[in-house]
Protein backbone atom coordinates (compact mmCIF):
# COMPACT_ATOMS: atom_id res chain seq x y z
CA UNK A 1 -3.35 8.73 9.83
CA UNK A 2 -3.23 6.54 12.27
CA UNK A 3 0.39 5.01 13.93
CA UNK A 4 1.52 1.90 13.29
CA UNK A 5 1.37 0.19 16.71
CA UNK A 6 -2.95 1.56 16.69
CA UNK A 7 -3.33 -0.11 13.07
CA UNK A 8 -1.18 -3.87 14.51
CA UNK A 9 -2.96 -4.00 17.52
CA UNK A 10 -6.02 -4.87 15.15
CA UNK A 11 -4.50 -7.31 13.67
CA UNK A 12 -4.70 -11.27 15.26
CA UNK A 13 -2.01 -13.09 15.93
CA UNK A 14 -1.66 -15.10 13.11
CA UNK A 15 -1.82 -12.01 10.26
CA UNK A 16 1.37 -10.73 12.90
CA UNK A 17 2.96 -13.74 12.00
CA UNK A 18 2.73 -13.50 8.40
CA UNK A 19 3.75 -10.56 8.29
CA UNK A 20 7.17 -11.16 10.22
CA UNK A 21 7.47 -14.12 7.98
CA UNK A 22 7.18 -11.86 4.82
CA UNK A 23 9.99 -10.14 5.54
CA UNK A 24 12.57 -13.13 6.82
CA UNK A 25 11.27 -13.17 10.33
CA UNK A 26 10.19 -15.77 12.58
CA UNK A 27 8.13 -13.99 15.82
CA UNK A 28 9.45 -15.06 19.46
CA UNK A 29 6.49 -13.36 20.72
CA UNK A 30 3.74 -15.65 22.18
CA UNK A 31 1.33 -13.55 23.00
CA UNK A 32 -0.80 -10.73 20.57
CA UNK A 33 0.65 -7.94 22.55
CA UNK A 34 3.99 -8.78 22.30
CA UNK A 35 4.33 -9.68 18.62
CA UNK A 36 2.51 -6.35 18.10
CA UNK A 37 5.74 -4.75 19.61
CA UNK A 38 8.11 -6.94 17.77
CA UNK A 39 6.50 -6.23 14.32
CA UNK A 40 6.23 -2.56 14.96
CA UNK A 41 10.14 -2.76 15.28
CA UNK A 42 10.85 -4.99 12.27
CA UNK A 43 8.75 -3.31 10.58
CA UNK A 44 10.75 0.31 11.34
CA UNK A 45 14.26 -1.13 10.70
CA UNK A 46 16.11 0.60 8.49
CA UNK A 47 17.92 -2.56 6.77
CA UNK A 48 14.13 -4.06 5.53
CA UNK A 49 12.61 -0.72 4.86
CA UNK A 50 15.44 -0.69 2.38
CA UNK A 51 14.00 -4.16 0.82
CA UNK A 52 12.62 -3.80 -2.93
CA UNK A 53 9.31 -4.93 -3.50
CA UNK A 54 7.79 -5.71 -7.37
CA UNK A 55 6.86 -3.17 -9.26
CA UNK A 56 3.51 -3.15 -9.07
CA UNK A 57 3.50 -2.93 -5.33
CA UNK A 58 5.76 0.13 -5.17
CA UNK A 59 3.46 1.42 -8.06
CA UNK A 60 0.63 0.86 -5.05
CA UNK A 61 2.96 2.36 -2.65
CA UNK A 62 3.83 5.43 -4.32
CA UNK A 63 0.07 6.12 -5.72
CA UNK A 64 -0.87 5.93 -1.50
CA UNK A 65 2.29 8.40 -0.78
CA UNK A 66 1.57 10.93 -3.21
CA UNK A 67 -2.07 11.12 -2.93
CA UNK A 68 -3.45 13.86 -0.49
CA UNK A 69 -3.54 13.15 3.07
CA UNK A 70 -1.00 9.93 2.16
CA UNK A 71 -4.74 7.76 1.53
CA UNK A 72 -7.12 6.91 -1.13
CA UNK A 73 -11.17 5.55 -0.45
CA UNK A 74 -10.69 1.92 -0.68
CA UNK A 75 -12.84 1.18 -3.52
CA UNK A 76 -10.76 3.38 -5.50
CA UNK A 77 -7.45 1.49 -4.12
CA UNK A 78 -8.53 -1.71 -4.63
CA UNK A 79 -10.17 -1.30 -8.67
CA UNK A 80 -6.41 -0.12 -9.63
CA UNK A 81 -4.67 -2.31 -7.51
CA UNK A 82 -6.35 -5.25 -6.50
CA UNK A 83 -8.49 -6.46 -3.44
CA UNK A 84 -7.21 -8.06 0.12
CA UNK A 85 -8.95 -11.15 -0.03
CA UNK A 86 -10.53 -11.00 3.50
CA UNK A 87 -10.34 -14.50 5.30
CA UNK A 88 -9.90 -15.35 9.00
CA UNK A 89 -6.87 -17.36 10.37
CA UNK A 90 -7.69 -21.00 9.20
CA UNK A 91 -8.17 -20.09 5.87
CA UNK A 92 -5.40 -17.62 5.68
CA UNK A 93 -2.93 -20.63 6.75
CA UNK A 94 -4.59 -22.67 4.11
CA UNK A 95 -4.74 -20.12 1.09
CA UNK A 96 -1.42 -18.67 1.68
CA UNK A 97 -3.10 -15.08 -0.03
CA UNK A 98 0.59 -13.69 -0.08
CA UNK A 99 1.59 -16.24 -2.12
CA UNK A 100 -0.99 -17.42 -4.19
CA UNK A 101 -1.51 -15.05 -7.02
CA UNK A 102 -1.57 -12.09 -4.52
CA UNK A 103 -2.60 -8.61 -6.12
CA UNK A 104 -0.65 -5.22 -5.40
CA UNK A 105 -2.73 -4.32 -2.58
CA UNK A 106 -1.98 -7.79 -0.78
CA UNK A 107 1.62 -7.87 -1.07
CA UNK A 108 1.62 -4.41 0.51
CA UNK A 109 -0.84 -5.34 3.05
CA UNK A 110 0.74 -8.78 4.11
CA UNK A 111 4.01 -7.04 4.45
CA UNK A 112 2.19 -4.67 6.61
CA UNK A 113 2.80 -1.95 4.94
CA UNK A 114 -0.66 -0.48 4.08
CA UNK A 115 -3.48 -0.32 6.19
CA UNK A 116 -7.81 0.09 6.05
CA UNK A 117 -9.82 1.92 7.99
CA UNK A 118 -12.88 4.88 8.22
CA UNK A 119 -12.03 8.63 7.54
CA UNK A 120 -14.74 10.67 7.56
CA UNK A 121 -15.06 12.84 4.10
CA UNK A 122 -17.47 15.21 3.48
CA UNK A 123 -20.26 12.79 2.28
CA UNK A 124 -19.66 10.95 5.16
CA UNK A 125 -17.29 8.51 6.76
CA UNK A 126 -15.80 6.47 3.69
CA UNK A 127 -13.00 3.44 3.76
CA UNK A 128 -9.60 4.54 3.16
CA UNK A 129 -6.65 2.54 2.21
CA UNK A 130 -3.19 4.31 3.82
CA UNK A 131 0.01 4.05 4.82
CA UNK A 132 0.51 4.22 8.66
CA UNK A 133 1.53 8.33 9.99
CA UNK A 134 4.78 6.69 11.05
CA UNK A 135 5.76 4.94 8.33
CA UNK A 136 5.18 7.46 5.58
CA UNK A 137 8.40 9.11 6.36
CA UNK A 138 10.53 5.74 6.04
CA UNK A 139 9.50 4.06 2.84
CA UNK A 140 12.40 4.91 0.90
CA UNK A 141 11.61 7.46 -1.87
CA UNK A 142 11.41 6.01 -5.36
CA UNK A 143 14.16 6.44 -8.38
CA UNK A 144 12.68 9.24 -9.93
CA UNK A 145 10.62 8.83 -13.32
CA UNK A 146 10.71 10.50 -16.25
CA UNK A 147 7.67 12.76 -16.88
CA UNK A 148 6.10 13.13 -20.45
CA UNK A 149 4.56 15.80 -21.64
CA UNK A 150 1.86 15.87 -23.80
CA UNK A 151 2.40 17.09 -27.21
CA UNK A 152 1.19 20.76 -27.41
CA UNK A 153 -1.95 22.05 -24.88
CA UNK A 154 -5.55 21.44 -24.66
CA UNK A 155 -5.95 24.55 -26.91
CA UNK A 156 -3.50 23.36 -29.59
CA UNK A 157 -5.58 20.47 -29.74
CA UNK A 158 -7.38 19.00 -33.24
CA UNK A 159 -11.11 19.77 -33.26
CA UNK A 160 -12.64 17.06 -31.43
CA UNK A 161 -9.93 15.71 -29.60
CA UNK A 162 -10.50 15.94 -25.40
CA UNK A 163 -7.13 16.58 -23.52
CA UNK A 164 -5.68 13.84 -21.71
CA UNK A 165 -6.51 13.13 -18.00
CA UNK A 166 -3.61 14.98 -16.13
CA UNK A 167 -2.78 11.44 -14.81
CA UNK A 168 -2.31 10.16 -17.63
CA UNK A 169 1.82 11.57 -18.37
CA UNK A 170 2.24 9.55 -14.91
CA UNK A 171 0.65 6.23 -15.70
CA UNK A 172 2.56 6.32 -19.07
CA UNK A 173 6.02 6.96 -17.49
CA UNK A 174 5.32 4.12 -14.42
CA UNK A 175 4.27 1.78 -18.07
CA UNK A 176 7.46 2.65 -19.23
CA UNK A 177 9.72 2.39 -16.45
C-alpha cells in the first residue's frame, strides 16, 4: 500500500483542508506542500486516532483492515459502503459532501482515512479502495464482536437448504452490535 504522505500529495489544497477541518483543525499551511506535512502529522496523532467515528464508518474501516492485502476493488467498496461523490474544489465548498448525507466511504475518505488508487490483480490493474501502509497499524483495533455460529454444518443441513455465505456470522454480529 502506498504511505500516507504519497496518497496526500494527490490531494489539492482544498480536500487538505477539509480534512484538517474534519477532525477540529484549522491548517496554517499556505501552500499544498506544506499542509501535506501538517495533515500527515494530524492525521498520525495518537489523541485523534483515538476519535470514534459512526458505526457504519468503522464497519467500512474494519471490512478494509481485515480484508487481504488491507484493500478491496473499489466497485466492491463502494456497492457496500457507499460512493465518494467525486467533485472538484468549487463544488466541494458548495456541497459540503462530508456533511450532507455523506455515505460510509465519504466520512472515511474526508477524514482521510481511506484512500483510491490502481493495483494490478491478475486480470489486470483494477481500482482499490485502502487504508494507507502507515496508517493500518494505528487505527485503533475494534471492541471485539461476538461471533455466531450457524446452527449445525452444511451437512446437517435440511434437503434443499444451501449453507450460509461464510460472511454471513460476521454481517449478523456487526447488525447486532
Amino acid at each position: 500500500m502506498p504511505p500516507l504522505a504519497r496518497v496526500l500529495v494527490d490531494y489539492d489544497f482544498n480536500l487538505l483542508q477539509v480534512i484538517a477541518e474534519q477532525w477540529g483543525v484549522t491548517l496554517r499551511s499556505r501552500s499544498q506542500r506544506d499542509a501535506v506535512q501538517e495533515v500527515e502529522t494530524l492525521l498520525k496523532d495518537p489523541l485523534r486516532r483515538g476519535a470514534a467515528l459512526p458505526m457504519g464508518a468503522r464497519t467500512a474501516l474494519d471490512a478494509l483492515l481485515h480484508a487481504p492485502g488491507k484493500r478491496l476493488p473499489l466497485s466492491d467498496f463502494a456497492r457496500k459502503y457507499g460512493e465518494v461523490r467525486v467533485m472538484g474544489a468549487a463544488r466541494r465548498d458548495r456541497e459540503k459532501p462530508w456533511a450532507n448525507r455523506p455515505s460510509a466511504a465519504e466520512q472515511l475518505f474526508y477524514r482521510g482515512l481511506i484512500a483510491h488508487g490502481f493495483f494490478d490483480t491478475p486480470s489486470g490493474p483494477r481500482e482499490h479502495a485502502f487504508v494507507p501502509e502507515d496508517l493500518v497499524m494505528l487505527v485503533p483495533a475494534p471492541d471485539p464482536a461476538p461471533v455466531l455460529e450457524p446452527p449445525g454444518s452444511a451437512a446437517e443441513a435440511p434437503h434443499g437448504v444451501l449453507p450460509a455465505e461464510p460472511y454471513l456470522a460476521d454481517d449478523v454480529a456487526t447488525l447486532l452490535a
